[in-house]
N, C-alpha and C. Protein backbone atom coordinates (compact mmCIF):
# COMPACT_ATOMS: atom_id res chain seq x y z
N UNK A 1 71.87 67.07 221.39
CA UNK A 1 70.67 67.92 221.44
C UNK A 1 71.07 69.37 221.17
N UNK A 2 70.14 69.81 220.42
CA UNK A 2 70.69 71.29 219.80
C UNK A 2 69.39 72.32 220.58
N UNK A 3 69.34 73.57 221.05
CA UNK A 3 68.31 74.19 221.83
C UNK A 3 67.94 75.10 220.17
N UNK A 4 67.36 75.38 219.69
CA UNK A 4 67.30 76.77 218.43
C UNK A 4 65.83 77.42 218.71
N UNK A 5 66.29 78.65 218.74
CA UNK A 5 65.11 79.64 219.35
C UNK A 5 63.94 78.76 220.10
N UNK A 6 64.31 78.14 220.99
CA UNK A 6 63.72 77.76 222.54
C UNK A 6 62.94 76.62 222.30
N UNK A 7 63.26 75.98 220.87
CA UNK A 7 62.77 74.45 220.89
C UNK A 7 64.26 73.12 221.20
N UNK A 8 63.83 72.38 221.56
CA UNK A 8 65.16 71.42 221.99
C UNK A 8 65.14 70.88 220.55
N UNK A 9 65.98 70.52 219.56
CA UNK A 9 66.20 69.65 218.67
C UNK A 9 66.95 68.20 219.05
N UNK A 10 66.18 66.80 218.76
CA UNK A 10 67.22 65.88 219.34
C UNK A 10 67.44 64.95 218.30
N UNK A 11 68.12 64.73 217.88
CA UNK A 11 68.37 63.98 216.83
C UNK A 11 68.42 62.25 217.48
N UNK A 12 67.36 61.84 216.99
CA UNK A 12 67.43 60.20 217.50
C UNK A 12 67.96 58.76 216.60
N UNK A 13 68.69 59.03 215.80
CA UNK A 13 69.42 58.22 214.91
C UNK A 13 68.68 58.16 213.61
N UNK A 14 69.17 58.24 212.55
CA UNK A 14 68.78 57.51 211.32
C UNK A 14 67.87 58.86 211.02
N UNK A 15 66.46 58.62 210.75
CA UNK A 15 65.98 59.81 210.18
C UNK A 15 64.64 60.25 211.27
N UNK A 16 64.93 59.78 212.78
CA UNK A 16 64.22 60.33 214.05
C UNK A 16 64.52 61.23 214.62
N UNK A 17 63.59 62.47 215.09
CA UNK A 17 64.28 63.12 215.55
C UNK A 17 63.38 63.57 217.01
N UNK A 18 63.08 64.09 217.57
CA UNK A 18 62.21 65.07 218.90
C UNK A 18 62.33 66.33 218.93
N UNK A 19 61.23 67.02 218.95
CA UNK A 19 60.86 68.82 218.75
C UNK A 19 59.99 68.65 220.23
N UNK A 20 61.06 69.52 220.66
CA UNK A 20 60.55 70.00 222.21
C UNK A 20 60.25 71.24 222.64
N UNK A 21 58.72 71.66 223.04
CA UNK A 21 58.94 72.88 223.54
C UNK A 21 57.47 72.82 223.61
N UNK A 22 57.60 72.68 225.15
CA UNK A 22 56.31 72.09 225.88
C UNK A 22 55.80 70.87 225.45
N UNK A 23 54.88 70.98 223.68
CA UNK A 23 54.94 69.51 223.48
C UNK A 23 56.17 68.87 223.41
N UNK A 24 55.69 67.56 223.31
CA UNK A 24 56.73 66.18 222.80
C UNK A 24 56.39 65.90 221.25
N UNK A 25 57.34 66.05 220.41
CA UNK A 25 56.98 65.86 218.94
C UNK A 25 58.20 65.15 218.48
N UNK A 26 57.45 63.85 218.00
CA UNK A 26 58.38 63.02 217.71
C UNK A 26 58.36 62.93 216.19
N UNK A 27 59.43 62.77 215.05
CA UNK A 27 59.57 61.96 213.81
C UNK A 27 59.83 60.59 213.62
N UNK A 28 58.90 60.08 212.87
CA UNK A 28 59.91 58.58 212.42
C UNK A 28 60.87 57.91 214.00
N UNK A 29 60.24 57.45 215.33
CA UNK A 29 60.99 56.98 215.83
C UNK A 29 61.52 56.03 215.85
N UNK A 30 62.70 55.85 215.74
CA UNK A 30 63.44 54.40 215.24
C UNK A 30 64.66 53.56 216.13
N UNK A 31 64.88 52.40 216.76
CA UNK A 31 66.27 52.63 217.77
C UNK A 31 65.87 53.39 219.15
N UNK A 32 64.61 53.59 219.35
CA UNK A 32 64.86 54.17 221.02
C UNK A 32 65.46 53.80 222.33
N UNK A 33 66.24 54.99 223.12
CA UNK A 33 66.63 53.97 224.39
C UNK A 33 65.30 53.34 225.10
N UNK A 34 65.92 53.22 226.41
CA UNK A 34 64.77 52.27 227.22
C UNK A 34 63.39 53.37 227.60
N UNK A 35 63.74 54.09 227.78
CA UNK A 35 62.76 55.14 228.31
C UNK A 35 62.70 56.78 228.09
N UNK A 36 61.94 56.66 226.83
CA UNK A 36 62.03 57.68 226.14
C UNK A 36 60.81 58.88 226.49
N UNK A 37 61.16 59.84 226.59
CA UNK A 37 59.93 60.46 226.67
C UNK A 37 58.47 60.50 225.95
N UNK A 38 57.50 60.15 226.79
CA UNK A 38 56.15 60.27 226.30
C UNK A 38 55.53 61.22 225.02
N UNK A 39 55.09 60.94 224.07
CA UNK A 39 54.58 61.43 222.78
C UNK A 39 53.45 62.66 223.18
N UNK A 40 53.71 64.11 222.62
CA UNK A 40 52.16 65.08 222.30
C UNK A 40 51.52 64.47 220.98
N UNK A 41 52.60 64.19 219.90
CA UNK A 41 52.39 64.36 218.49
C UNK A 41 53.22 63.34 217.97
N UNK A 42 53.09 62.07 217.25
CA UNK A 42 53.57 61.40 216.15
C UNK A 42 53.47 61.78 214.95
N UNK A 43 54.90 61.98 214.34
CA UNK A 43 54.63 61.83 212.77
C UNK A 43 55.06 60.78 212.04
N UNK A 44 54.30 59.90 211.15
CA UNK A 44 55.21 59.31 210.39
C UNK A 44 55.04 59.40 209.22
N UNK A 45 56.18 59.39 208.93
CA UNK A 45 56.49 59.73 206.87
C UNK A 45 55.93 58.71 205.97
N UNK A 46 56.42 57.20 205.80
CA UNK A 46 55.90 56.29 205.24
C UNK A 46 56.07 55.18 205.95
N UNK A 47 55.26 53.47 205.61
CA UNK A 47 55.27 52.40 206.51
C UNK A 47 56.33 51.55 206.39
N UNK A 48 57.99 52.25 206.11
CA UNK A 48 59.04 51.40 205.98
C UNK A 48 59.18 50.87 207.55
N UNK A 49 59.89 49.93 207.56
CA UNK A 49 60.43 49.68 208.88
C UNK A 49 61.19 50.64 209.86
N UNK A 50 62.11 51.30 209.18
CA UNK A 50 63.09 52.17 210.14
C UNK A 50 62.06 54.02 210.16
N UNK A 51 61.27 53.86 209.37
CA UNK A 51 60.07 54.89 209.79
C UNK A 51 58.95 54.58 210.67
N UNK A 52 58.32 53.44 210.27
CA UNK A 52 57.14 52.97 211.17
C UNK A 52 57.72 51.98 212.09
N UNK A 53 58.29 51.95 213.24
CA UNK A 53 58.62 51.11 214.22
C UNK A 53 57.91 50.96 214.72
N UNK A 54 57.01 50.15 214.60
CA UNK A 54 55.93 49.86 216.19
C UNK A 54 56.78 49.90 217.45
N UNK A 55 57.59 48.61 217.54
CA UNK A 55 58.13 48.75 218.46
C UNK A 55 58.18 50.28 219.52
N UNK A 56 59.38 50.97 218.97
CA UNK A 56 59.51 52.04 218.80
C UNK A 56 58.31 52.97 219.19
N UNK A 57 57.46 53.09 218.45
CA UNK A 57 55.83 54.13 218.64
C UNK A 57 55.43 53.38 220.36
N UNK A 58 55.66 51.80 220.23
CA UNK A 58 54.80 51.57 221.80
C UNK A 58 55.75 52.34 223.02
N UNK A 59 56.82 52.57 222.83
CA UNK A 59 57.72 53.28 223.92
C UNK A 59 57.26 55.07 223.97
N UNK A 60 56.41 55.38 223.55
CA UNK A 60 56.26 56.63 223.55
C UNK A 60 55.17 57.13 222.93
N UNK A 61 53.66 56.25 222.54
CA UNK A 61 52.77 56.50 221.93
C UNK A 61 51.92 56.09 223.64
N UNK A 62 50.66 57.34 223.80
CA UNK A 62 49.98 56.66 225.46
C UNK A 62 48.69 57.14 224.73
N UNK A 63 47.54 57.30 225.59
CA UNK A 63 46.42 57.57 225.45
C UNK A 63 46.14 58.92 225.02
N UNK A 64 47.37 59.33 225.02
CA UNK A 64 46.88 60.96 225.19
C UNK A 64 47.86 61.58 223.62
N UNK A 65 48.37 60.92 223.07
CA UNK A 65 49.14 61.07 222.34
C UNK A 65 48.16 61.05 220.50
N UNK A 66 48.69 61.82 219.65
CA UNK A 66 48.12 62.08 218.38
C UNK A 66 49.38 61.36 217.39
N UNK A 67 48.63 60.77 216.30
CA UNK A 67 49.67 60.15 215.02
C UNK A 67 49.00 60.70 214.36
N UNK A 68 49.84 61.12 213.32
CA UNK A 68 49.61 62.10 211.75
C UNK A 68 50.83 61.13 211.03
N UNK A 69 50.23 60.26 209.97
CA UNK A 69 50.41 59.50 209.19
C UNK A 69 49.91 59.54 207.78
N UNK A 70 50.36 58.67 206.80
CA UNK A 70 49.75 58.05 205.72
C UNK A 70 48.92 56.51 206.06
N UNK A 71 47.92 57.00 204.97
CA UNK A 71 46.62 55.14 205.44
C UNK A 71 47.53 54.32 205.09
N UNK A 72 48.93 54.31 204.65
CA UNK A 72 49.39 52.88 204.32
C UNK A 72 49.68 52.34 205.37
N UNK A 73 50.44 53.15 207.05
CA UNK A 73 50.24 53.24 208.34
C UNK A 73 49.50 53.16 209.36
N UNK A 74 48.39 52.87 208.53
CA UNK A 74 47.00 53.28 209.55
C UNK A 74 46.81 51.95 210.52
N UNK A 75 46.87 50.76 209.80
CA UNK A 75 46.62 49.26 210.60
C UNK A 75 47.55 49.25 211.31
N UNK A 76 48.99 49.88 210.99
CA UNK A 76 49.83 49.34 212.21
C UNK A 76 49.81 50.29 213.47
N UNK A 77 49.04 51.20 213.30
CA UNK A 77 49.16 52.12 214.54
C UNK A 77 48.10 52.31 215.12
N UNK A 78 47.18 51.94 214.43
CA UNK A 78 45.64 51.79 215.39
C UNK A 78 45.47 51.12 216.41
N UNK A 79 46.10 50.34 216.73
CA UNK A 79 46.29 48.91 217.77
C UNK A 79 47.10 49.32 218.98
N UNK A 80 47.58 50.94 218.57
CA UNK A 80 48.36 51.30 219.56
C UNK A 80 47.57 52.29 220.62
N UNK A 81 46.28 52.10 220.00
CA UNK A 81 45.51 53.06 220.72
C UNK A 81 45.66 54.02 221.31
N UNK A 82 46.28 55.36 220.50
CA UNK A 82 46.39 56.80 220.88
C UNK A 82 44.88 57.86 220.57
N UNK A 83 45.53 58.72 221.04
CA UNK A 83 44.08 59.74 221.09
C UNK A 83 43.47 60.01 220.15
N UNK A 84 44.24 60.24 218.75
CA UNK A 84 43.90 60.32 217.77
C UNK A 84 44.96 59.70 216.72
N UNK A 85 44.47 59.27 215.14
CA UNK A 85 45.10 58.93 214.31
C UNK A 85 44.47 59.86 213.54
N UNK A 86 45.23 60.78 213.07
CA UNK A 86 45.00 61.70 211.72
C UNK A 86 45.94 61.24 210.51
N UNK A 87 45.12 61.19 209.46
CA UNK A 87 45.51 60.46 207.96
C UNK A 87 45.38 61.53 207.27
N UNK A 88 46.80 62.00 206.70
CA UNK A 88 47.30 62.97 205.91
C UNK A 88 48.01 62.62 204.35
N UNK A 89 47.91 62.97 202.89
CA UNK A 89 48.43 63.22 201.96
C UNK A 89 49.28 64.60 201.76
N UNK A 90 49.81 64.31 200.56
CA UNK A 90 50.75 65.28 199.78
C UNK A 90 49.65 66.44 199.21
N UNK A 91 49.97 67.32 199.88
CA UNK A 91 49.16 68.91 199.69
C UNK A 91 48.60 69.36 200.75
N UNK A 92 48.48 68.56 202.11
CA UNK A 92 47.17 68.78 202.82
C UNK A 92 47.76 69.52 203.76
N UNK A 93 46.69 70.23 204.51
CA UNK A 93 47.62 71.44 205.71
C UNK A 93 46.28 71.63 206.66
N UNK A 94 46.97 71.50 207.69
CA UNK A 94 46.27 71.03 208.81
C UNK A 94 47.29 72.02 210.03
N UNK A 95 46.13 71.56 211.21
CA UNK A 95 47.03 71.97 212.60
C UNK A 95 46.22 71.44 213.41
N UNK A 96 47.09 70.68 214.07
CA UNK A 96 46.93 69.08 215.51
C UNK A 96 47.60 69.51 216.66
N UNK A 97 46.92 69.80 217.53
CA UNK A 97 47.53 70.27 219.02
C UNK A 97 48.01 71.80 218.73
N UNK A 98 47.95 72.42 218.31
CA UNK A 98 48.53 73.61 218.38
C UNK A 98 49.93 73.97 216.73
N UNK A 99 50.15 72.25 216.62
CA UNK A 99 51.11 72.62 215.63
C UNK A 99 50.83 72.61 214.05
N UNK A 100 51.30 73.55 213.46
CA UNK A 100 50.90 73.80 211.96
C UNK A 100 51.59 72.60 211.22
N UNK A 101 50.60 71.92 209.90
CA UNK A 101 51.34 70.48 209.71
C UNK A 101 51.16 70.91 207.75
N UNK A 102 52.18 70.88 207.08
CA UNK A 102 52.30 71.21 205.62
C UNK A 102 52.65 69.81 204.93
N UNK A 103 51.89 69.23 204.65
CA UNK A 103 52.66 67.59 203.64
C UNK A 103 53.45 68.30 202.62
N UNK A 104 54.48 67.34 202.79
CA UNK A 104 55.06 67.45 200.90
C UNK A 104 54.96 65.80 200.71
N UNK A 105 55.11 65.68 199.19
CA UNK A 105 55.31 64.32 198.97
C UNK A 105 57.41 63.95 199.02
N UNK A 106 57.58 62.74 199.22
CA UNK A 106 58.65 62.30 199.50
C UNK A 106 59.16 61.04 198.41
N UNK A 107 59.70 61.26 197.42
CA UNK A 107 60.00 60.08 196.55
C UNK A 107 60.91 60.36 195.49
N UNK A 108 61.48 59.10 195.23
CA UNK A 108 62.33 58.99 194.15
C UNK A 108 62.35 58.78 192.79
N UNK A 109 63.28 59.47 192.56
CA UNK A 109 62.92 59.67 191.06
C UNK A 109 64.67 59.20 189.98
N UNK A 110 65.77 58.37 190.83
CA UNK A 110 66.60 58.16 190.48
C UNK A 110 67.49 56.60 191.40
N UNK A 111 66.78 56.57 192.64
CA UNK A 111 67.21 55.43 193.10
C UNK A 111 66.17 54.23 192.81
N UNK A 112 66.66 53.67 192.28
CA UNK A 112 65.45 52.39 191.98
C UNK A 112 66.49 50.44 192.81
N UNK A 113 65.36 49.73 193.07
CA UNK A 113 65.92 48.65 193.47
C UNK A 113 65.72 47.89 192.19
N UNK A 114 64.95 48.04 191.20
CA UNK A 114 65.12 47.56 189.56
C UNK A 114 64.55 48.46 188.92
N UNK A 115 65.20 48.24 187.10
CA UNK A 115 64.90 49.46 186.52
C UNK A 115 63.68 49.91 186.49
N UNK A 116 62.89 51.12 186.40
CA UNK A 116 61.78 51.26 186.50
C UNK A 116 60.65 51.12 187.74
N UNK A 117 61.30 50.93 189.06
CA UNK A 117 60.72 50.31 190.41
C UNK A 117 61.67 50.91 191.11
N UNK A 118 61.24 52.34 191.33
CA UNK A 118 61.68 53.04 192.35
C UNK A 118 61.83 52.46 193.99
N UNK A 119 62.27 52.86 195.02
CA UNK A 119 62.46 52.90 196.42
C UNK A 119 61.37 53.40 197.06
N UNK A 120 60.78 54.51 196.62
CA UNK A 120 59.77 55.15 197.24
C UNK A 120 58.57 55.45 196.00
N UNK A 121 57.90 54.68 195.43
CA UNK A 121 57.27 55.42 194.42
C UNK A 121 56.71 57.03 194.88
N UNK A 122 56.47 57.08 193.28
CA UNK A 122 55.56 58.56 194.05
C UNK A 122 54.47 58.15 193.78
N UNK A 123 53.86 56.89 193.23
CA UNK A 123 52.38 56.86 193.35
C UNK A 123 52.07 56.24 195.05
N UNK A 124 52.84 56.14 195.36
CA UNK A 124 53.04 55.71 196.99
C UNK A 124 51.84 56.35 197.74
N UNK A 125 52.58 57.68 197.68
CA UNK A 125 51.91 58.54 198.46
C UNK A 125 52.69 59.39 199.73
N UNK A 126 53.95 58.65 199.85
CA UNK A 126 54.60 58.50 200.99
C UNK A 126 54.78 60.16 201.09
N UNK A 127 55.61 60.70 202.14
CA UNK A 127 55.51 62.37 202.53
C UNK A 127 56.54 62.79 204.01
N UNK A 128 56.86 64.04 203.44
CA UNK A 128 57.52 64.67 204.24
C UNK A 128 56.56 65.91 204.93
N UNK A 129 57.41 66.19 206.04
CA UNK A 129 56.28 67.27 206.73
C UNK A 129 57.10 68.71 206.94
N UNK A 130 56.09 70.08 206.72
CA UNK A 130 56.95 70.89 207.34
C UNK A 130 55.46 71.05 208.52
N UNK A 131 56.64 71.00 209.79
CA UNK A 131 55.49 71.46 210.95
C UNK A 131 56.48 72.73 211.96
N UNK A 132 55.08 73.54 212.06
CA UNK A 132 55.39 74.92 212.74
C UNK A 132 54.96 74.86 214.48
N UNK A 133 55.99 74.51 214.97
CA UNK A 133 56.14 74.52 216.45
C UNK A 133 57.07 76.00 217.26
N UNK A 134 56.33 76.42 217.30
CA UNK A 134 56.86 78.00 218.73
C UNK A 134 57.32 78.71 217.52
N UNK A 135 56.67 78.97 216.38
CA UNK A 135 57.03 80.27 215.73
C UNK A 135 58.14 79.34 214.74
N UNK A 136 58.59 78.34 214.74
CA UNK A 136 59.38 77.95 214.30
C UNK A 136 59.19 76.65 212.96
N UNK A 137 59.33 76.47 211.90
CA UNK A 137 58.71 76.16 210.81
C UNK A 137 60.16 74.95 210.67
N UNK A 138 59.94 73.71 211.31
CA UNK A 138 60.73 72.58 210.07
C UNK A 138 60.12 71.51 209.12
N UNK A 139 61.08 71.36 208.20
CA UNK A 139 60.69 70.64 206.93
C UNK A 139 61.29 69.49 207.05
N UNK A 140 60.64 67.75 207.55
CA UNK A 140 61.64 67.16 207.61
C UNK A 140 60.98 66.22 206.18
N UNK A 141 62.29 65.99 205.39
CA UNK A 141 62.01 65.31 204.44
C UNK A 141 61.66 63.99 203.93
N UNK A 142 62.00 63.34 205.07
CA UNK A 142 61.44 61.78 204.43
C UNK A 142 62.53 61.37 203.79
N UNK A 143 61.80 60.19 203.03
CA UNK A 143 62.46 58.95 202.13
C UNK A 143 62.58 60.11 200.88
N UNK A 144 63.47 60.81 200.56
CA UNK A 144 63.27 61.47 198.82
C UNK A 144 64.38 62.05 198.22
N UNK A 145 64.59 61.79 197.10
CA UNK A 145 65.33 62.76 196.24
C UNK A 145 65.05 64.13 196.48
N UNK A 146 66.48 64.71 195.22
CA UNK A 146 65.17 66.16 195.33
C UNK A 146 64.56 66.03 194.25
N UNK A 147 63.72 66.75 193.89
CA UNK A 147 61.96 66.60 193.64
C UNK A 147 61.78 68.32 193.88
N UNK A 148 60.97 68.35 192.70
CA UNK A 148 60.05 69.90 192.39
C UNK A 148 59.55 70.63 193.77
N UNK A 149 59.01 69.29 194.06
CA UNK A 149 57.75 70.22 194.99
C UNK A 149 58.43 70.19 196.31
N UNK A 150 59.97 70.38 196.54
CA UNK A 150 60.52 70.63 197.54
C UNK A 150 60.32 72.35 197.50
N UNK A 151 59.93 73.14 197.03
CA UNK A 151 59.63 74.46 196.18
C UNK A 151 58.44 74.68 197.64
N UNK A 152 58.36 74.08 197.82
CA UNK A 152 57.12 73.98 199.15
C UNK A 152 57.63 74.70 200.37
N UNK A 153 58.96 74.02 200.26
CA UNK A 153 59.59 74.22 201.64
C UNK A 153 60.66 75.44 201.36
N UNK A 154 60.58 76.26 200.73
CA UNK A 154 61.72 77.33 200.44
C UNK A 154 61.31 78.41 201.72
N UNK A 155 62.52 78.92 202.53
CA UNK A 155 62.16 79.54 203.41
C UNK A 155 61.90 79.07 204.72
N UNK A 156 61.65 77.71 205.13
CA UNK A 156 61.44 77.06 206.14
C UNK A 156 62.66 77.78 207.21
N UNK A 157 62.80 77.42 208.54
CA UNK A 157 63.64 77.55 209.09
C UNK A 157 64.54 76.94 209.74
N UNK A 158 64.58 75.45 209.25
CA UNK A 158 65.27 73.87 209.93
C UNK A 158 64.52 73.26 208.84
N UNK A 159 65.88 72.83 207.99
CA UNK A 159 65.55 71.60 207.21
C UNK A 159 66.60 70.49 208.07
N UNK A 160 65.76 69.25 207.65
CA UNK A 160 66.43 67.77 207.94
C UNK A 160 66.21 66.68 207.22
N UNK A 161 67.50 66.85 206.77
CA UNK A 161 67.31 66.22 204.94
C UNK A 161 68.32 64.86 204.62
N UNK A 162 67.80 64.14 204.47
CA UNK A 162 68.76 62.95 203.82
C UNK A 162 69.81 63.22 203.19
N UNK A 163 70.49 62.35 203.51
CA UNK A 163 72.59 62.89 202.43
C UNK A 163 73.09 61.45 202.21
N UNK A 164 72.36 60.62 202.32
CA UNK A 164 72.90 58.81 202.58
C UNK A 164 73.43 58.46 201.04
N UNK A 165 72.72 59.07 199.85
CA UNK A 165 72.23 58.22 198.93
C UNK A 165 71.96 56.74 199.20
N UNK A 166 72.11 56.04 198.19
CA UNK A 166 71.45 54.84 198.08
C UNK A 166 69.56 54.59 197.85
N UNK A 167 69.02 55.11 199.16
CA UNK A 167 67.50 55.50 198.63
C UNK A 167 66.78 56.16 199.29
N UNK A 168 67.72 57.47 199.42
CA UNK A 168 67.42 58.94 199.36
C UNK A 168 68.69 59.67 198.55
N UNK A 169 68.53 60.91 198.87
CA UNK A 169 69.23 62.32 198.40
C UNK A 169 70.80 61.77 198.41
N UNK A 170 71.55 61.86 197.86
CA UNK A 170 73.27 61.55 197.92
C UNK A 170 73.50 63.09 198.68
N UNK A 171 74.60 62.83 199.18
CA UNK A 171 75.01 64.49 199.81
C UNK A 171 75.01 65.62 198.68
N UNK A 172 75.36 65.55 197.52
CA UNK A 172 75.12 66.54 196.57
C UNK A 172 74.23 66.70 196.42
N UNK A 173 73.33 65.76 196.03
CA UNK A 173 71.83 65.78 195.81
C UNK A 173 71.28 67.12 196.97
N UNK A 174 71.74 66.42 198.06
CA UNK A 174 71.35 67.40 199.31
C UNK A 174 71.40 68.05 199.05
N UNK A 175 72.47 68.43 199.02
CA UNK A 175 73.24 70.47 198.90
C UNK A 175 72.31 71.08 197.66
N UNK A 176 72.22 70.91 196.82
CA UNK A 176 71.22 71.02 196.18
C UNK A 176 70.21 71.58 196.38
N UNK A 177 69.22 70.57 196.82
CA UNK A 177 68.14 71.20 197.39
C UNK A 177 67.76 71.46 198.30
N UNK A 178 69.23 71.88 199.47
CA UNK A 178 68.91 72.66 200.73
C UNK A 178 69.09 74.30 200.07
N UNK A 179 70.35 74.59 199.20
CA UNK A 179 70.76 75.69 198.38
C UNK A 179 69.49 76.22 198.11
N UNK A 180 68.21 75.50 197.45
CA UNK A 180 67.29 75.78 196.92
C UNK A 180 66.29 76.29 197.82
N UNK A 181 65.85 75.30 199.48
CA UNK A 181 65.12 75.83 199.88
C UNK A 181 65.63 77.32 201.01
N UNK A 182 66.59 77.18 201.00
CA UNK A 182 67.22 78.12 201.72
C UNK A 182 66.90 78.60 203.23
N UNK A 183 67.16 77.33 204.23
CA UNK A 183 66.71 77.26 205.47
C UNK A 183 67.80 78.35 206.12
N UNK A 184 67.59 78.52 207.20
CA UNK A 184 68.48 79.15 208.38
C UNK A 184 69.62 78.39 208.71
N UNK A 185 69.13 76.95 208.98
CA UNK A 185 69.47 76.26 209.43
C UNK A 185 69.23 74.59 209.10
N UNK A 186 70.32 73.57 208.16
CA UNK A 186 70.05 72.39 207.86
C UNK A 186 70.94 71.29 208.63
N UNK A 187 70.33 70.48 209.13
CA UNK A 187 70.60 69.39 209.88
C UNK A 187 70.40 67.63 208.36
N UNK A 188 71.85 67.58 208.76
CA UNK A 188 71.71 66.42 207.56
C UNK A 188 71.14 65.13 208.26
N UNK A 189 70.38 63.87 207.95
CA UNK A 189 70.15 62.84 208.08
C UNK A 189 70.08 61.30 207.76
N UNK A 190 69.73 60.20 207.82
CA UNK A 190 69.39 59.50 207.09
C UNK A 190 71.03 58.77 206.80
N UNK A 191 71.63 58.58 207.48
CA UNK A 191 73.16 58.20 207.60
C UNK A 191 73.87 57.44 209.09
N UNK A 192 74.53 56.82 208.90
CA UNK A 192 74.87 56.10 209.69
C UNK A 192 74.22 55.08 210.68
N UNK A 193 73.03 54.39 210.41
CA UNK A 193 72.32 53.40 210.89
C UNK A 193 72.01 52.40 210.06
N UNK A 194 71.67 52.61 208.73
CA UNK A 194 71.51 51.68 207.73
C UNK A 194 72.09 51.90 206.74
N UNK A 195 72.22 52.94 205.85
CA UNK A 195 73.47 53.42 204.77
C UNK A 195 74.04 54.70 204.98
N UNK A 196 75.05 54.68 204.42
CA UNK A 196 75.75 55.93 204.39
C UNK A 196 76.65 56.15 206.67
N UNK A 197 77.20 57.13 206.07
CA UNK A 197 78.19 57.67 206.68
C UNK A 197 78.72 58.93 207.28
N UNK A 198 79.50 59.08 208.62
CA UNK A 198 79.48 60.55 209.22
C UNK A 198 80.32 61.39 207.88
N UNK A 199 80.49 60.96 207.02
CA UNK A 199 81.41 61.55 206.04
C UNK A 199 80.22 62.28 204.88
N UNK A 200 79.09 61.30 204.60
CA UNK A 200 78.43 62.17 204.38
C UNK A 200 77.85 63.33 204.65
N UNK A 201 77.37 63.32 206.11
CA UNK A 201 76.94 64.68 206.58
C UNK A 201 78.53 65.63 206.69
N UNK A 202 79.00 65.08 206.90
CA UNK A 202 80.65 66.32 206.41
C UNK A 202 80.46 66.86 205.05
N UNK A 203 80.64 66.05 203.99
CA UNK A 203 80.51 66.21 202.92
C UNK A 203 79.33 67.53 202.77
N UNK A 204 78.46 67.23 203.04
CA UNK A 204 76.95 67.90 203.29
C UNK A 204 77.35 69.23 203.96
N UNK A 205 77.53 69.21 205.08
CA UNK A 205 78.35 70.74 205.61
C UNK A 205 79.09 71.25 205.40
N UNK A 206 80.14 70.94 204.43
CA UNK A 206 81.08 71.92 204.11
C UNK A 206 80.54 72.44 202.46
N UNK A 207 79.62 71.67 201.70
CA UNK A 207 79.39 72.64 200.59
C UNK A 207 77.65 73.47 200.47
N UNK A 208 76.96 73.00 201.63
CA UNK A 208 75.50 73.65 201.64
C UNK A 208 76.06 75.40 202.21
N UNK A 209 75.00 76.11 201.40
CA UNK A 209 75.44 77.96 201.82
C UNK A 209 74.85 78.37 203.53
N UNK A 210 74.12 77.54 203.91
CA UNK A 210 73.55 77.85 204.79
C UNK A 210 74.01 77.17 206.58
N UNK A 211 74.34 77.57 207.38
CA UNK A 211 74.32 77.33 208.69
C UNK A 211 74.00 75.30 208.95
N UNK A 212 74.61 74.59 209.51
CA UNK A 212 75.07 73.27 209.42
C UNK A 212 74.84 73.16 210.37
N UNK A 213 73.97 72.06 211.27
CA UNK A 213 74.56 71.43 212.57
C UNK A 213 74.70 69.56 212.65
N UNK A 214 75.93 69.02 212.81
CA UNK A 214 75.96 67.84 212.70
C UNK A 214 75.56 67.04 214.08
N UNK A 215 74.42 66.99 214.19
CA UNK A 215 74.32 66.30 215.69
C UNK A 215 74.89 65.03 215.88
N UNK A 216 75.11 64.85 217.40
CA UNK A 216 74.90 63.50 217.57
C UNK A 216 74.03 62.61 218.19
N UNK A 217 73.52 61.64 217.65
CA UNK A 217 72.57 60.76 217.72
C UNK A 217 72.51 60.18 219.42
N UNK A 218 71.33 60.79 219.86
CA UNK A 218 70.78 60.41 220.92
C UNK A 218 69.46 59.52 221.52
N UNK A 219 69.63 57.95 221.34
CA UNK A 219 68.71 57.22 221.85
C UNK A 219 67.74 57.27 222.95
């Protein structure tokens, strides 16, 4: 767990993470321990498995709790009966409980599982979020390469960005387009649970220009 200007950062394996400070704001929860703290705010990126965990969402989704999703998400989380389900696209900008919510879209444009049949299309829809909690603006990226309209997020102040390759960003890829958006502060992800390796996020911190923190993964 990392504290940065008075929000808790917790990195929850793979590409989950928790933004604390007062609310409970969860990403993509995936792998939770037994008893995780209760949800203000769900986000989820797209309806892969290691993003949309039901499982997972029932350990920390209650009555009082908000999901900000894509409709490809919508059936599996309705059933979980939270306070609200807000259905968000690529462009849209909103603010849910207090926190400022910026879509980007999230997709590939070089990892394919056959030629021509990307990992993430971009007619998908699928999406990354930058959300502004206590003055504080992160961009977490999702399932994606880099991609143009990462141009969105230049200036943010916590990026958390894939470095796995395979089907996201390769660590260069990363460096790349963290160089580009030019955070304060980038936290690599998307490694060591299903592909990729602590060597990637090394890799990832020793050539991005900007301030590094390699957490460790807390269930």
């Amino acid at each position: 767990m990392l504290q940065h200007e008075g929000i808790q950062i917790t990195w929850l394996g793979h590409d989950g993470f928790k933004l604390k400070k007062g609310k409970v704001v969860y990403v993509d929860p995936f792998k939770l321990g037994a008893k995780p703290e209760p949800a203000d705010l769900v986000f989820v990126t797209h309806e892969h498995f290691d993003h949309l965990s039901v499982d997972d969402l029932k350990k920390v989704v209650t009555p009082a709790t908000t999901i900000v999703t894509i409709a490809a998400c919508e059936a599996a989380v309705k059933p979980l009966k939270p306070k609200a389900v807000r259905l968000v696209a690529p462009g849209d900008r909103l603010t849910v409980d207090g926190v400022t919510v910026e879509v980007l879209p999230a997709y590939n444009v070089n990892k394919f599982r056959a030629p021509g049949n990307p990992f993430h299309p971009k007619a998908d829809g699928k999406v990354g979020f930058i959300l502004g909690i206590g003055g504080v603006r992160f961009y977490h990226a999702g399932d994606t390469d880099e991609i143009p309209e990462m141009a969105g997020a230049k200036g943010v102040d916590v990026a958390l960005l894939p470095v796995s390759g395979t089907y996201v960003m390769t660590a260069e890829e990363a460096v790349r387009a963290c160089n580009a958006i030019q955070p304060k502060l980038a936290i690599p992800m998307h490694y060591a649970a299903i592909v990729g390796s602590a060597a990637d996020a090394e890799a990832f911190r020793k050539a991005v220009k900007c301030r590094v923190e390699i957490l460790t993964a807390e269930p």
